[in-house]
Protein backbone atom coordinates (compact mmCIF):
# COMPACT_ATOMS: atom_id res chain seq x y z
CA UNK A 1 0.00 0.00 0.00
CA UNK A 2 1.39 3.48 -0.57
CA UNK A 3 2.23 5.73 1.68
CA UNK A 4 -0.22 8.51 0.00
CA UNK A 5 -2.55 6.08 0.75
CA UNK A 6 -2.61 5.34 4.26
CA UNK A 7 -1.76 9.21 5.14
CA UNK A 8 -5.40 10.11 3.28
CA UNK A 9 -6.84 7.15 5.70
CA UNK A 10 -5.59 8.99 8.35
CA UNK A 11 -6.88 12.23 7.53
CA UNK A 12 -10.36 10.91 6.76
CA UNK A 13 -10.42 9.03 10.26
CA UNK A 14 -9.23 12.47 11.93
CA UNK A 15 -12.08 14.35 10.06
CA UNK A 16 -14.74 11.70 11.06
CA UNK A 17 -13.41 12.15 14.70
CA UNK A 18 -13.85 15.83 14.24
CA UNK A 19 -17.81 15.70 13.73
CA UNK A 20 -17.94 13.28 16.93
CA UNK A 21 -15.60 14.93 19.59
CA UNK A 22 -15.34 18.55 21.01
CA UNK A 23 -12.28 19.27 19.54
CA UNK A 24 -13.12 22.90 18.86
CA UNK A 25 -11.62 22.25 15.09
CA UNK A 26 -8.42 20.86 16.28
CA UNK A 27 -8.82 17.56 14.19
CA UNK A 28 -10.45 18.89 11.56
CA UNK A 29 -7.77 21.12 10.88
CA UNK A 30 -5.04 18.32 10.96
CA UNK A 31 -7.43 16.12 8.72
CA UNK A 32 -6.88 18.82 6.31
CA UNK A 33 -3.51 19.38 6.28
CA UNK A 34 -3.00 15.46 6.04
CA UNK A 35 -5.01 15.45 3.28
CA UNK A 36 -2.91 18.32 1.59
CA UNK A 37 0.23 16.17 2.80
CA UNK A 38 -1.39 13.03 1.02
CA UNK A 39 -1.48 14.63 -2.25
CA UNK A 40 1.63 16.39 -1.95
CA UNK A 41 3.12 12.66 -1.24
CA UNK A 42 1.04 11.03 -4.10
CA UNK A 43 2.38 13.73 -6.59
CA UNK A 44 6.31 13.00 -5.72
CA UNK A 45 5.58 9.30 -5.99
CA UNK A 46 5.10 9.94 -10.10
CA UNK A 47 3.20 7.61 -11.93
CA UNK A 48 0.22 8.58 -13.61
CA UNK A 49 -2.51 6.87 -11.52
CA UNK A 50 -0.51 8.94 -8.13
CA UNK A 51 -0.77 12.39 -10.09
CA UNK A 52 -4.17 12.12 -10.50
CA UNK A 53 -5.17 11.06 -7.19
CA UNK A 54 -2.71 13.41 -5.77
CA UNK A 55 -3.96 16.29 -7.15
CA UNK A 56 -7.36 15.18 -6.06
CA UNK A 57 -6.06 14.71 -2.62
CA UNK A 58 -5.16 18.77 -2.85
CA UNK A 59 -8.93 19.61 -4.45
CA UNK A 60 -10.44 17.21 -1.41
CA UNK A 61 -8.17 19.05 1.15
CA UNK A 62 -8.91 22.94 -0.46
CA UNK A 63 -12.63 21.85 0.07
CA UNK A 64 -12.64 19.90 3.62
CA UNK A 65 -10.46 23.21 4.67
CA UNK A 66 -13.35 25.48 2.94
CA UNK A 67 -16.10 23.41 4.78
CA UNK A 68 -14.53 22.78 8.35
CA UNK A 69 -13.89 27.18 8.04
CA UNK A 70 -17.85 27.33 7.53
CA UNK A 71 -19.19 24.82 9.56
CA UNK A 72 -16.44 25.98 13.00
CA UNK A 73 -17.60 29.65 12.46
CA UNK A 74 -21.52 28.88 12.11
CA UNK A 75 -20.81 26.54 15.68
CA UNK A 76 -18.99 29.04 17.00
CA UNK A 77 -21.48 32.06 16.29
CA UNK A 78 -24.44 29.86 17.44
CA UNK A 79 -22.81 28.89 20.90
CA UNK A 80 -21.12 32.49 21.69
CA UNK A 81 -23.61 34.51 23.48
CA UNK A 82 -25.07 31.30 25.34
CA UNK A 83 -23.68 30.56 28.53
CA UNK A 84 -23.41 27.03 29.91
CA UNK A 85 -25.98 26.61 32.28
CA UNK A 86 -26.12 23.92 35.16
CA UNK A 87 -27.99 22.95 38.29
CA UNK A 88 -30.53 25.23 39.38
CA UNK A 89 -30.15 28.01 36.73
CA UNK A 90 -30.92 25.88 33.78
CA UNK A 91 -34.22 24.63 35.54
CA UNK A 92 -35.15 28.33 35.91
CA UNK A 93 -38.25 29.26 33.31
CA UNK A 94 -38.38 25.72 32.43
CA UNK A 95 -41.88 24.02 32.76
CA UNK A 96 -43.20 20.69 34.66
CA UNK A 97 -46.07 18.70 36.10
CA UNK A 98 -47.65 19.02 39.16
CA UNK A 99 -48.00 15.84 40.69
CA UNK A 100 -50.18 16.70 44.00
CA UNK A 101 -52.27 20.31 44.55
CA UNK A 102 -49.81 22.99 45.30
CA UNK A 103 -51.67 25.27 47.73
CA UNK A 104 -48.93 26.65 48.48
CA UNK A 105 -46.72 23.47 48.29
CA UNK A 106 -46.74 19.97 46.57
CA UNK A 107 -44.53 18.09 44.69
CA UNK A 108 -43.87 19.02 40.54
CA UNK A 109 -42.21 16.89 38.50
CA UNK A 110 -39.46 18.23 35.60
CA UNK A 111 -36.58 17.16 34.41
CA UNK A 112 -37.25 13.56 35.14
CA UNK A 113 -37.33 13.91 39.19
CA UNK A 114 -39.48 14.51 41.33
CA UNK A 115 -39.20 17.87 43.40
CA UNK A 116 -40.75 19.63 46.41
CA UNK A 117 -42.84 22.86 45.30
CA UNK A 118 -44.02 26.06 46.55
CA UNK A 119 -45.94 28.62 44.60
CA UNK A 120 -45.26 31.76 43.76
CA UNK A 121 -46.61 34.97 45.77
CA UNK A 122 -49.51 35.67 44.22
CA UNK A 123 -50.76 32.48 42.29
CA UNK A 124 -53.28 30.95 42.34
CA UNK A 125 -53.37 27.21 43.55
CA UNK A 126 -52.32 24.35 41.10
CA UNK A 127 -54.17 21.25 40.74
CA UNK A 128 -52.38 17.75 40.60
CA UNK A 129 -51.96 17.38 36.54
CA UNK A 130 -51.50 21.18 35.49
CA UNK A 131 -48.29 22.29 34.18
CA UNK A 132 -46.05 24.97 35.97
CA UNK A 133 -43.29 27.60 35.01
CA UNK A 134 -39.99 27.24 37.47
CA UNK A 135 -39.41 30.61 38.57
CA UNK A 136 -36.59 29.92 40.75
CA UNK A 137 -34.61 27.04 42.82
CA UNK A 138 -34.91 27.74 46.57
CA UNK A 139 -32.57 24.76 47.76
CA UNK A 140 -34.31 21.90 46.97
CA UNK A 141 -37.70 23.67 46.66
CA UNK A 142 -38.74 24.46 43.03
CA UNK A 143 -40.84 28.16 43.27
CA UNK A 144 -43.48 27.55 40.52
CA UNK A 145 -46.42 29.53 39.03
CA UNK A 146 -49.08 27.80 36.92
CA UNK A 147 -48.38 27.72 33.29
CA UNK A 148 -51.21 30.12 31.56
CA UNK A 149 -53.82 27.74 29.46
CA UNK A 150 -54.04 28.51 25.82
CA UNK A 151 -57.76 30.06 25.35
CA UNK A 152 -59.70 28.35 22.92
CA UNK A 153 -62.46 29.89 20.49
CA UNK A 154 -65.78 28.73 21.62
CA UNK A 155 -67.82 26.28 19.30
CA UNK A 156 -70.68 27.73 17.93
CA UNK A 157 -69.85 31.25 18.14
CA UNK A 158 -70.20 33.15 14.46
């Protein structure tokens, strides 16, 4: 097997690992340049079948490199002005189930557990079944409001 060859295998693998791990572009970036080397190798071989695949090692690499420059930025721009969130702040404005009356407490359940609840000042009591907004984490006490209920038209009318 040539050594063109195997380099190209490399690069592919490295640019398959790139859409699977958080690499920030890392592999991607060497998959490119290995493809680039692969041609580069394939073209000093000689021989007409390594020219041609050489030089489409070098188109493959120009457009991987053209891709991976799109594809990082549009990542990039789409996780920039988000935050990680974890624990109690990503439960905040989130919604869930009320699992027992909450006048004012009872239990909700969100995020596949099952929590203590208190309402809100000012709500109104929530029956066992209605959904809830999280307004905030209070230790291990969700503070909930009930989720408004779409209004529908009446039947009949018009």
């Amino acid at each position: 097997m040539d050594v063109y060859v195997i380099v190209a295998l490399a690069a592919a693998a490295l640019l398959l690992a790139e859409a699977v791990l958080p690499t920030g572009g890392l592999l991607g970036a060497v998959g490119v340049l290995g493809f680039f080397a692969a041609g580069v190798i394939g073209i000093a071989q000689g021989g007409s079948t390594a020219d041609a695949v050489g030089g489409a090692l070098i188109a493959l690499a120009i457009v991987s490199g053209v891709a991976l420059w799109f594809v990082a930025r549009k990542v990039y721009a789409a996780h920039r002005h988000t935050p990680p969130q974890m624990g109690p702040e990503e439960m905040i404005g989130g919604s869930g189930d009320a699992r027992s009356d909450l006048d004012p407490s009872g239990q909700v359940f969100t995020h596949g557990t099952l929590w203590a609840a208190r309402l809100a000042p000012g709500s109104e009591p929530v029956r066992a079944g209605d959904k809830v907004i999280i307004e905030a984490v209070d230790g291990l006490t969700l503070v909930v409001r009930p989720q408004p209920q779409p209004v529908h038209a009446s039947e009949g009318s018009g």
